[in-house]
N, C-alpha and C. Protein backbone atom coordinates (compact mmCIF):
# COMPACT_ATOMS: atom_id res chain seq x y z
N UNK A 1 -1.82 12.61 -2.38
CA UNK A 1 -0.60 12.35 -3.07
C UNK A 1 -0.65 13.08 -4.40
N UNK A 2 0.61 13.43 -4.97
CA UNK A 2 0.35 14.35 -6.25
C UNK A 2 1.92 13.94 -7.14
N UNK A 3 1.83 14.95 -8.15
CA UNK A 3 3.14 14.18 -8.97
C UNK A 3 4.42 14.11 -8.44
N UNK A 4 4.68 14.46 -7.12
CA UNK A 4 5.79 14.38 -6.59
C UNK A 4 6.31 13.04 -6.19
N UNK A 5 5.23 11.80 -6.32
CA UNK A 5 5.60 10.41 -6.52
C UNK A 5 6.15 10.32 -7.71
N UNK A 6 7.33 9.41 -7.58
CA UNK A 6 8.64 9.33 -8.06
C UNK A 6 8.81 8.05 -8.73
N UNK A 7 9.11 7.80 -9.85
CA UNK A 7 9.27 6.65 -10.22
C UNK A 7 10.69 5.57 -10.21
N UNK A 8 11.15 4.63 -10.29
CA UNK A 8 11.78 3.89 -9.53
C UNK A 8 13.55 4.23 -10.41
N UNK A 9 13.19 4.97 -11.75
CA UNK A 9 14.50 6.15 -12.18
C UNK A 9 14.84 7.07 -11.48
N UNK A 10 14.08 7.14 -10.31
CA UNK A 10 14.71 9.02 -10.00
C UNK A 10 14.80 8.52 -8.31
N UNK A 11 16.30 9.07 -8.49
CA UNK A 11 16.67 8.46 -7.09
C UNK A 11 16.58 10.13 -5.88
N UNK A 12 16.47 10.15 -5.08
CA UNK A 12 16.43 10.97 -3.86
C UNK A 12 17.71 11.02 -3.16
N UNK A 13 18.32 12.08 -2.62
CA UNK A 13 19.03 11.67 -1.93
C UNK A 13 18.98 12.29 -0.87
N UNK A 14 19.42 11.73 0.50
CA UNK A 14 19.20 12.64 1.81
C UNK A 14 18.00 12.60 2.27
N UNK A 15 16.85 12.15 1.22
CA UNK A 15 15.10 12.30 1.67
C UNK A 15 14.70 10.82 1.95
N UNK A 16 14.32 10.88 3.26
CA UNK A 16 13.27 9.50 3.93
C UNK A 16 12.45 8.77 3.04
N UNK A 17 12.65 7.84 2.06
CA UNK A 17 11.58 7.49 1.04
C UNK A 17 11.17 6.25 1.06
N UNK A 18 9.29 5.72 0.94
CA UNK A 18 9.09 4.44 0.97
C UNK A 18 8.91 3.46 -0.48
N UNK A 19 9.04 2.55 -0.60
CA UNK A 19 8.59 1.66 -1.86
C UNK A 19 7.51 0.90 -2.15
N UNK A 20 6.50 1.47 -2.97
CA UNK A 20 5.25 1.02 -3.44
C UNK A 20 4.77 0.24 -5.08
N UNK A 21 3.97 -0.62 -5.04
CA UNK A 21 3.82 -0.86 -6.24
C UNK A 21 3.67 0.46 -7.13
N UNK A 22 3.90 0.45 -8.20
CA UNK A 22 3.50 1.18 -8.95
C UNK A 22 2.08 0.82 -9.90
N UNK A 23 1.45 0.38 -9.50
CA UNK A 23 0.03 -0.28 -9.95
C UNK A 23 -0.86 0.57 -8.91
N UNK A 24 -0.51 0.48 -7.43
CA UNK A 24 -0.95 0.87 -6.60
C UNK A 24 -1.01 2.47 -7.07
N UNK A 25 -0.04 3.11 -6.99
CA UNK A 25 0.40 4.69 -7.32
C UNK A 25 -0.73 5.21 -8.68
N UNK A 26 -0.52 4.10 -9.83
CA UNK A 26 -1.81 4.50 -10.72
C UNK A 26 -3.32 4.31 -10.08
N UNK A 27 -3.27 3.53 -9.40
CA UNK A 27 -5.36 3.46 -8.92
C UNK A 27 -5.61 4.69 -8.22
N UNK A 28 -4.40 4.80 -7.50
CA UNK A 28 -4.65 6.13 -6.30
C UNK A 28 -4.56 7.14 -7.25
N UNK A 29 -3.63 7.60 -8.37
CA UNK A 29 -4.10 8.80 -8.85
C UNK A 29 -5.10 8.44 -9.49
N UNK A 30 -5.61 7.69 -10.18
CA UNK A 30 -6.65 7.90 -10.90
C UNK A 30 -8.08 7.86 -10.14
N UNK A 31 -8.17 7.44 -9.06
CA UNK A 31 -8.94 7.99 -8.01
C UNK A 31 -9.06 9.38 -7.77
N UNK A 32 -7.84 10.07 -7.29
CA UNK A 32 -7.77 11.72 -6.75
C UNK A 32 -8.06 12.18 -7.88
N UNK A 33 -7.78 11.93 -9.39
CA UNK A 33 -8.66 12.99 -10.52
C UNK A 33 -10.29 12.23 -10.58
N UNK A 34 -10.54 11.17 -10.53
CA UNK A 34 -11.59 11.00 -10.91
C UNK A 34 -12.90 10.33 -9.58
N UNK A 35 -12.74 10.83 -8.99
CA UNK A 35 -13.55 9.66 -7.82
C UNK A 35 -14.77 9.07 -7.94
N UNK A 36 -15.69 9.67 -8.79
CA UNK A 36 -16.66 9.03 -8.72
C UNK A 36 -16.66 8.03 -10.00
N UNK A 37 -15.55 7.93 -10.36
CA UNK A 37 -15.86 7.05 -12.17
C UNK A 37 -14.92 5.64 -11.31
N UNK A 38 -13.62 6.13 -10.26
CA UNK A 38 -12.72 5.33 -9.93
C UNK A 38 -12.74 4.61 -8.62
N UNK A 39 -12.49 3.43 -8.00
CA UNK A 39 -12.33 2.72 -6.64
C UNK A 39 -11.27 3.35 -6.14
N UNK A 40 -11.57 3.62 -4.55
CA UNK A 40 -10.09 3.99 -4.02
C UNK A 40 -9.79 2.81 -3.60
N UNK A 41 -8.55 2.34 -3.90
CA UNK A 41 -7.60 1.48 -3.82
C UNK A 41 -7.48 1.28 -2.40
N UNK A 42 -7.72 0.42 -1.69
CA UNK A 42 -7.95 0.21 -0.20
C UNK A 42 -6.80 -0.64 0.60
N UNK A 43 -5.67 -0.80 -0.70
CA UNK A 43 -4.42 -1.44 0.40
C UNK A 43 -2.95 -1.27 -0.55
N UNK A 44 -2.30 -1.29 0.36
CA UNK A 44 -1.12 -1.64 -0.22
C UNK A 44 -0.78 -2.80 -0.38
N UNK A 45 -0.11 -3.30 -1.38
CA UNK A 45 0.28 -4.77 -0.99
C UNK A 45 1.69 -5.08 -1.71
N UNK A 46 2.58 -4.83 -0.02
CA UNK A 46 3.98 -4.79 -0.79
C UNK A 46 4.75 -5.96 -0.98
N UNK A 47 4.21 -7.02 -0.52
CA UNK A 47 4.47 -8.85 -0.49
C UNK A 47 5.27 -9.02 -1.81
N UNK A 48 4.60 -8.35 -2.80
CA UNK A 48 6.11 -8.58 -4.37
C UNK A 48 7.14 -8.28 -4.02
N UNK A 49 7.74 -7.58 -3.09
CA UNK A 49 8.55 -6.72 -3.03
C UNK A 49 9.77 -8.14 -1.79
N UNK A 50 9.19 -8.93 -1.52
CA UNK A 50 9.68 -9.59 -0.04
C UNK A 50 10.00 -11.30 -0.33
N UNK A 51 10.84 -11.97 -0.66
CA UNK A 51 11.03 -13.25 -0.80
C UNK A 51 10.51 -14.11 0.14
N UNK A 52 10.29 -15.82 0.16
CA UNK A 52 9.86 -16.65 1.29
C UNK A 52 10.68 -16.49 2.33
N UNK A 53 11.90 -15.58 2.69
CA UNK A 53 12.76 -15.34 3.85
C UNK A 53 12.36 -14.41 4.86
N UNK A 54 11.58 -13.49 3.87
CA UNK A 54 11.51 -11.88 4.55
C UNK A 54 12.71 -11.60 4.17
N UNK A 55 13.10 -11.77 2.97
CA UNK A 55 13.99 -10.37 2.80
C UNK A 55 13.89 -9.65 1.33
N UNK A 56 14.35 -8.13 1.35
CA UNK A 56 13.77 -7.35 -0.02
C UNK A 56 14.38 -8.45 -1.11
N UNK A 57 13.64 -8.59 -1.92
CA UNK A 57 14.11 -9.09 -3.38
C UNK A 57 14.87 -8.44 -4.55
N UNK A 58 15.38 -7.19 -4.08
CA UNK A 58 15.89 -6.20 -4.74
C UNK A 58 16.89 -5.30 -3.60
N UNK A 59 17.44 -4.80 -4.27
CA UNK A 59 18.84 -3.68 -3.61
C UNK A 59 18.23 -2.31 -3.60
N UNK A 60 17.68 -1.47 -2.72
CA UNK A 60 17.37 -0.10 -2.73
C UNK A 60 18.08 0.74 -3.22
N UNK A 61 19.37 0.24 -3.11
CA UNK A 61 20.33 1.21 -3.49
C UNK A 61 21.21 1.14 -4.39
N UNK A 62 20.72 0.25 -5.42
CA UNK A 62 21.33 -0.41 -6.87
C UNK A 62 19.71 -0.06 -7.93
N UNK A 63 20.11 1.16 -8.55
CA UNK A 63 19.06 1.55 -9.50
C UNK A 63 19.30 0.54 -10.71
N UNK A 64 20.03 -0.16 -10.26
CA UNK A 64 19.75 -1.62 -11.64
C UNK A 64 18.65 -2.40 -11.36
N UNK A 65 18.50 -2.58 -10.19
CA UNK A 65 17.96 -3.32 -9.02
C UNK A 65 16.40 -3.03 -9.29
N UNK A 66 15.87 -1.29 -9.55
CA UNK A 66 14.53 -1.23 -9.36
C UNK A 66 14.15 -1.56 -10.96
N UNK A 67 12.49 -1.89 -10.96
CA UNK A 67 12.04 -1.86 -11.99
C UNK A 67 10.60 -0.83 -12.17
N UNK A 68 10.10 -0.75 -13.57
CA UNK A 68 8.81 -0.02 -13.68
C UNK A 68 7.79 -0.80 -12.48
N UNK A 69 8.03 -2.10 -11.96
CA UNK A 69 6.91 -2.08 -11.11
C UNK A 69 7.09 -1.63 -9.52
N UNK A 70 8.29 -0.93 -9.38
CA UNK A 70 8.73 -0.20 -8.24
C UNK A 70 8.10 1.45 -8.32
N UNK A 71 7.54 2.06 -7.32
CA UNK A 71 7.37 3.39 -7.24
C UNK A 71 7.97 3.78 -6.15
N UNK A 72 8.95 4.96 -5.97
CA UNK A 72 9.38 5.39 -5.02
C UNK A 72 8.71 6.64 -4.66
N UNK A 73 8.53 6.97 -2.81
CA UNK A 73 7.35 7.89 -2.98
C UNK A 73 8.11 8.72 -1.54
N UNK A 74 8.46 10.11 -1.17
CA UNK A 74 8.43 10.33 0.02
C UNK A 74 8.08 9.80 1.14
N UNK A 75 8.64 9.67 2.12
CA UNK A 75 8.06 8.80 3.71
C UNK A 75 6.92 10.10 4.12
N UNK A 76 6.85 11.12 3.54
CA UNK A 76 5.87 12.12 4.29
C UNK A 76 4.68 11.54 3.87
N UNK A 77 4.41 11.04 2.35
CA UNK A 77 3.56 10.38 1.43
C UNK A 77 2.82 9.38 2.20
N UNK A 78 4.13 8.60 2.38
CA UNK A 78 3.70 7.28 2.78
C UNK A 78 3.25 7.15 4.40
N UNK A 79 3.61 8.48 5.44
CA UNK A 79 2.50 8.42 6.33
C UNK A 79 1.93 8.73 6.16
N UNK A 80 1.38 9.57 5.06
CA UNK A 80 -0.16 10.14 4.96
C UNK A 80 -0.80 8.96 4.25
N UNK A 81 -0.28 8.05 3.34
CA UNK A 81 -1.28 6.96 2.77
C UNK A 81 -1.50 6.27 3.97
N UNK A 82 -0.37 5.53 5.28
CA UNK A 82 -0.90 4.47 6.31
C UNK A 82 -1.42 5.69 7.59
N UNK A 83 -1.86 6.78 7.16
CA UNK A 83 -3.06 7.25 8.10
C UNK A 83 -4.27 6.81 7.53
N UNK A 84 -4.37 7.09 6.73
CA UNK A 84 -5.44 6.38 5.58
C UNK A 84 -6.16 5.19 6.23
C-alpha cells in the first residue's frame, strides 16, 4: 500500500473503494517504511464502523458522515491487504 490511500476528505468517484480504520492505515505504513523497528498490523478490525444491527453507522456517501477515523482506500488495495 502507498500514498494513494485516501483519507476520508477525498472522495473518488467511479472507483471501487473500501473503508478502513485509519489507525490501521498508520501501523501499516509505518511498518512498510520501517519493519524492523515496527509490528505488522495483523488485522483489520472494521466492527467501529457497524452498529448492534449490522448496519454502517455512517452514510458512505454523505462526506459529513465520514470522520478522521475513516480511511478510504481503493478496492485494488483492499484485495491486496485480504490476500494478506
Amino acid at each position: 500500500m502507498n500514498e494513494s490511500s485516501l483519507n476520508a476528505s477525498t472522495v473518488l468517484e467511479d472507483v471501487p473503494c473500501a473503508i478502513v480504520p485509519t489507525q490501521f492505515i498508520r501501523s501499516w505504513r509505518h511498518w512498510l517504511l520501517r519493519p524492523t523497528e515496527h509490528s505488522r498490523p495483523d488485522m483489520i478490525d472494521n466492527t467501529l464502523f457497524i452498529c448492534e444491527h449490522d448496519k454502517l453507522v455512517f452514510d458512505p456517501n454523505n462526506p459529513a458522515d465520514l470522520d478522521p477515523s475513516i480511511s478510504i482506500i481503493k478496492r485494488t488495495e483492499w484485495d491486496y491487504l485480504e490476500s494478506l
